[in-house]
Protein backbone atom coordinates (compact mmCIF):
# COMPACT_ATOMS: atom_id res chain seq x y z
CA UNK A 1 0.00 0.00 0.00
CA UNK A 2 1.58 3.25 -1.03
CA UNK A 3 1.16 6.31 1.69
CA UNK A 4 -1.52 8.26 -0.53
CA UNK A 5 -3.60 4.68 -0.83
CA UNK A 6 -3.21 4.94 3.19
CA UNK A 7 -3.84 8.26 4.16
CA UNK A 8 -7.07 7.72 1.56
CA UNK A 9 -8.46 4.75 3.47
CA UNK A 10 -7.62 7.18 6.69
CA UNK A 11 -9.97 9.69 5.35
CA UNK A 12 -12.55 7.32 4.17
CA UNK A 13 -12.67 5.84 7.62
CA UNK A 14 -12.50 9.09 9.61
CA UNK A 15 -15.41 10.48 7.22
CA UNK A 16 -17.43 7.33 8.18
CA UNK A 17 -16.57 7.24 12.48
CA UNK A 18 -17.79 11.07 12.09
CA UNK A 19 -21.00 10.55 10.16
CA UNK A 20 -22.36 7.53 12.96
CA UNK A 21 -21.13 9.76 15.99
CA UNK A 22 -23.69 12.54 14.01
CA UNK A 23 -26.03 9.40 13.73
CA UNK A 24 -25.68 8.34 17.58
CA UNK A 25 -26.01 11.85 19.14
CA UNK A 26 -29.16 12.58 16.86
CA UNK A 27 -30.94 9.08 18.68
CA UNK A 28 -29.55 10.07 21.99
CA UNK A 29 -31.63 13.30 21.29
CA UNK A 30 -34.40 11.67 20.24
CA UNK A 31 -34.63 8.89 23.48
CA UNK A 32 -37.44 9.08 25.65
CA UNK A 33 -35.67 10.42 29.34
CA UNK A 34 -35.92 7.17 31.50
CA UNK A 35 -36.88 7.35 35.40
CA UNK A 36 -34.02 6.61 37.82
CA UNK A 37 -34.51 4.13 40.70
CA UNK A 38 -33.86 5.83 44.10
CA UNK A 39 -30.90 4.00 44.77
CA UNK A 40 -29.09 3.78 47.98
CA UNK A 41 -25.35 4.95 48.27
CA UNK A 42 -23.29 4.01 51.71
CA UNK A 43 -21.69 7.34 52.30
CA UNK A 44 -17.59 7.13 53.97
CA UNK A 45 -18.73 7.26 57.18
CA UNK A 46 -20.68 4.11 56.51
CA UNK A 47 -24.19 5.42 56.77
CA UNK A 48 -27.03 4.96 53.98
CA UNK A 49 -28.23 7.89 51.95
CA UNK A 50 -30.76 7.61 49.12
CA UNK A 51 -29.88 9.59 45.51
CA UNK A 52 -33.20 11.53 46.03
CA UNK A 53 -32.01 12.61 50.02
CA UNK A 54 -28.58 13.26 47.98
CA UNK A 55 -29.93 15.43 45.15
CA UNK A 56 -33.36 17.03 47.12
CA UNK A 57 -35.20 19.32 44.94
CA UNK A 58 -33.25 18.81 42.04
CA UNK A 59 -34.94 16.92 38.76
CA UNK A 60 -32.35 16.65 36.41
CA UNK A 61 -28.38 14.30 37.01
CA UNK A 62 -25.92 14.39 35.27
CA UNK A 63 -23.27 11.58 35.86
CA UNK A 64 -19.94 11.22 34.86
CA UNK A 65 -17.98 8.42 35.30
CA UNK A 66 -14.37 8.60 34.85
CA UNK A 67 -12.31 5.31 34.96
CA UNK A 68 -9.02 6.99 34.65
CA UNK A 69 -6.52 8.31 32.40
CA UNK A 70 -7.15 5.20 29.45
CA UNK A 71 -11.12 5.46 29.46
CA UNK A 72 -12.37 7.80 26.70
């Protein structure tokens, strides 16, 4: 494979990953928001605490979960 045969395949493939990240964040839009369970958390000092104590009057969470420097 010569490099221009390369960096064309690159493209092609780049092109593609870009068009079904455009095609997953349009369904993500369109999903229905789903209910959350009140879960229950044991805080560090060992006690129980429910996710609606922890987030009170709020209605929307956001969660982020970050599995170190690797994880995208």
């Amino acid at each position: 494979m010569t490099t221009n045969e390369g960096t064309r395949q690159i493209q092609a493939l780049e092109l593609e990953i870009m068009e079904k990240k455009k095609q997953l964040a349009q369904l993500r839009k369109e999903q229905t928001p789903q209910k959350v369970e009140n879960y229950l958390f044991l805080t560090t000092d060992q006690k129980t605490v429910t996710l609606e104590e922890l987030f009170k009057d709020k209605d929307e969470l956001i969660i982020i979960h970050n599995m170190g420097r690797n994880c995208r």
